[in-house]
C-alpha atoms as a PDB file:
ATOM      1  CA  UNK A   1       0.920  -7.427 -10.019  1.00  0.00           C
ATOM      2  CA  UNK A   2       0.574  -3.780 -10.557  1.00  0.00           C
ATOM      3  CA  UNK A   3       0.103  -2.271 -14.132  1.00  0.00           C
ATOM      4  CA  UNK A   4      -1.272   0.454 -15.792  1.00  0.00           C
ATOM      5  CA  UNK A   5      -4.066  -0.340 -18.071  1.00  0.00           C
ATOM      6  CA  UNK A   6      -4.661   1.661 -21.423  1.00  0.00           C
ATOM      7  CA  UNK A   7      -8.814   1.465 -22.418  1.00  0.00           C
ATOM      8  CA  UNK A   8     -10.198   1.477 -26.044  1.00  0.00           C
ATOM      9  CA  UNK A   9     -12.288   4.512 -25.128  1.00  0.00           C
ATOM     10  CA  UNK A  10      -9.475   6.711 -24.106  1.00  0.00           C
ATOM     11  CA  UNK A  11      -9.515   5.864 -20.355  1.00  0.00           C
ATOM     12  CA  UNK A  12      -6.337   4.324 -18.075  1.00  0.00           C
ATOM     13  CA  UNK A  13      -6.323   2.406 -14.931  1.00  0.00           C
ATOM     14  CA  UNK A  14      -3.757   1.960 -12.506  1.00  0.00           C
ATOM     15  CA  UNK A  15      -3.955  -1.113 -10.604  1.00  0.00           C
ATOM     16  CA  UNK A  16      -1.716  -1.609  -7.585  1.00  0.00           C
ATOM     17  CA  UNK A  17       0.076   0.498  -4.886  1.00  0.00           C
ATOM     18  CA  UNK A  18       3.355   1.133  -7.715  1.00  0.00           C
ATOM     19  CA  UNK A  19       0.939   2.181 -10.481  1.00  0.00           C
ATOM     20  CA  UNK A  20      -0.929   4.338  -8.092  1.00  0.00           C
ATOM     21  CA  UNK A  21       2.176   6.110  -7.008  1.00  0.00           C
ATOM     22  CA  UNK A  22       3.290   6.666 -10.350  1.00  0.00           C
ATOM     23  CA  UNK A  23      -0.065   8.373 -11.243  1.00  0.00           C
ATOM     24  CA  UNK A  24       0.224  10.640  -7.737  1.00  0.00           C
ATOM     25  CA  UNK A  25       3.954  11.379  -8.492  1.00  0.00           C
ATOM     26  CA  UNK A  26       2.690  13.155 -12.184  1.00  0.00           C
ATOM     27  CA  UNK A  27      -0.179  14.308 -10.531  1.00  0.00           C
ATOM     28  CA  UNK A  28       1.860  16.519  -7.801  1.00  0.00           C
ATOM     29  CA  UNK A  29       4.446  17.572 -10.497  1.00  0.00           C
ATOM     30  CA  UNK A  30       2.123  18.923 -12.355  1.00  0.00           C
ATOM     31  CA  UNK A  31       0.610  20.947  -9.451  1.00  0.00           C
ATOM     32  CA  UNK A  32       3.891  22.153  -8.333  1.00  0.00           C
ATOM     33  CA  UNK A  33       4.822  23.747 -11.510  1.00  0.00           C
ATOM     34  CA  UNK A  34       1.515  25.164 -12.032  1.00  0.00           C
ATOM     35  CA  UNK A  35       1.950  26.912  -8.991  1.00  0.00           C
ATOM     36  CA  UNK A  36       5.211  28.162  -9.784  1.00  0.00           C
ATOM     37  CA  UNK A  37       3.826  29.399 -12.860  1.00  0.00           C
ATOM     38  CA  UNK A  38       0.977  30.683 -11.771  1.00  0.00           C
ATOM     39  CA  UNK A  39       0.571  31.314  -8.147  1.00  0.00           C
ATOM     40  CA  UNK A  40      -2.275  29.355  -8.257  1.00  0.00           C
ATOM     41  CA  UNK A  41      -2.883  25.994  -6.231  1.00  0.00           C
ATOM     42  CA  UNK A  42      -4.888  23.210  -8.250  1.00  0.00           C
ATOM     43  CA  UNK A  43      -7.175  22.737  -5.665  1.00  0.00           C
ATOM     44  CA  UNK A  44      -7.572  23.733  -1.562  1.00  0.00           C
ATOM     45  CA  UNK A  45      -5.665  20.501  -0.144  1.00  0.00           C
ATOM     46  CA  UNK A  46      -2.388  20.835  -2.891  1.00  0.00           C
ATOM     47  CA  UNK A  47      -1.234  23.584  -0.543  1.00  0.00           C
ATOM     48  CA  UNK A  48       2.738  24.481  -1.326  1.00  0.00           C
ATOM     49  CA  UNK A  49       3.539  22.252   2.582  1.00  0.00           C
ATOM     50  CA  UNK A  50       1.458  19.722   1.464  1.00  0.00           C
ATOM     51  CA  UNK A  51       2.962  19.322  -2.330  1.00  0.00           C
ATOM     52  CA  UNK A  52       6.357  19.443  -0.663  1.00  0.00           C
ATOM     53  CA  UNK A  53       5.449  17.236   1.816  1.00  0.00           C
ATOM     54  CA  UNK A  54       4.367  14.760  -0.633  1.00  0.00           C
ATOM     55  CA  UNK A  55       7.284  15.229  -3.040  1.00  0.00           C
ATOM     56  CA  UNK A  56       9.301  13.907  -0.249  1.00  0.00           C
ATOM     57  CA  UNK A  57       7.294  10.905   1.130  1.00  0.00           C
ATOM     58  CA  UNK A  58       7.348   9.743  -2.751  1.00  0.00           C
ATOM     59  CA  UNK A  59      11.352  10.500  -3.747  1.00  0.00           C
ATOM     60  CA  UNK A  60      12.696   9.714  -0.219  1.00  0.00           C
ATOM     61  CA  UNK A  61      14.490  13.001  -0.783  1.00  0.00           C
ATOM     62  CA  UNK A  62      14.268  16.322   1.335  1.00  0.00           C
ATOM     63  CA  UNK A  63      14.280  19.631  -0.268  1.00  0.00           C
ATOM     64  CA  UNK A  64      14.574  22.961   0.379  1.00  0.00           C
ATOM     65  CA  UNK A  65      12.302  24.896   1.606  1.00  0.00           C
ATOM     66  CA  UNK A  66      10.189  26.612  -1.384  1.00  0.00           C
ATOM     67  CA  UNK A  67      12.174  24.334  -4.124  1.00  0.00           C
ATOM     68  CA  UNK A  68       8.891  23.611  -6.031  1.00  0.00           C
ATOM     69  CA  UNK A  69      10.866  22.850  -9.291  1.00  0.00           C
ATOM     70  CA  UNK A  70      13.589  21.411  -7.338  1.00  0.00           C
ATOM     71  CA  UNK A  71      10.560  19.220  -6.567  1.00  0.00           C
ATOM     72  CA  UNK A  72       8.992  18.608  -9.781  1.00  0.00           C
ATOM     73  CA  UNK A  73      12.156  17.772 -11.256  1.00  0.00           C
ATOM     74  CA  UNK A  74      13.066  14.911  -8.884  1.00  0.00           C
ATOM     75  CA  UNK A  75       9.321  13.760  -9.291  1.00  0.00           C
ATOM     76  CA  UNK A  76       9.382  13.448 -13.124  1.00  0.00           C
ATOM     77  CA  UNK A  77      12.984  11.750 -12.120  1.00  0.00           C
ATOM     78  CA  UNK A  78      11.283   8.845 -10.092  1.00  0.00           C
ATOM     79  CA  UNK A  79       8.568   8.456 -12.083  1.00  0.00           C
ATOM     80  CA  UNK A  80      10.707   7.840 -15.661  1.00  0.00           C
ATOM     81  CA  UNK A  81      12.716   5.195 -13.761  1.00  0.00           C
ATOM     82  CA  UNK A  82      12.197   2.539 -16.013  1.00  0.00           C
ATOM     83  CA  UNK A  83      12.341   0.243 -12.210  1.00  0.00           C
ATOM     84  CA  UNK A  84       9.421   2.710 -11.063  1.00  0.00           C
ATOM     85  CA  UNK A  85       7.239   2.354 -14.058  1.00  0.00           C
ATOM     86  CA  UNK A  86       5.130  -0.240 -13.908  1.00  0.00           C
ATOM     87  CA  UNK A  87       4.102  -2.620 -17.646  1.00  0.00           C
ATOM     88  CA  UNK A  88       1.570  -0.941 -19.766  1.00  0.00           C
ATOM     89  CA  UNK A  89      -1.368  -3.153 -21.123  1.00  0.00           C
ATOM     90  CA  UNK A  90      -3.780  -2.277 -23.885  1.00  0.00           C
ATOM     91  CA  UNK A  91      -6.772  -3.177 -24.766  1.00  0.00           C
END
């Protein structure tokens, strides 16, 4: 069963495909409004196609073209689904 897994130390793990999407779904929200922000991508692969691109495989939705916040929005959307998130465990 996937769940996200809170360490002692300070560290998390996500274990299983849901928990894994949930961490890539903050992950490219993030990125998208840095770049709207900045102009800046996060790194050479998180290019504005590919963020999009990704935004949609993970929602199901389509946006328009250069809707980064559009984006972001629908991403921190998903991922606060209380059905998307999966249970939190703690050491």
């Amino acid at each position: 069963m996937a769940h996200i897994e809170q360490h002692g130390n300070g560290g998390m793990s996500f274990v299983g495909r849901e928990a894994v999407a949930v961490y890539r779904a903050t992950v490219i929200e993030h990125a998208l409004r840095f770049y709207v922000k900045t102009g800046m991508r996060v790194n050479r692969a998180y290019t504005p196609a590919n963020m999009m691109a990704a935004a949609c495989d993970i929602t199901g939705m389509k946006f328009k073209a250069r809707d980064y916040l559009g984006a972001a929005e629908a991403l921190l959307a998903w991922r606060t689904t209380p059905a998307t998130v999966p249970p939190v465990k703690g050491e």
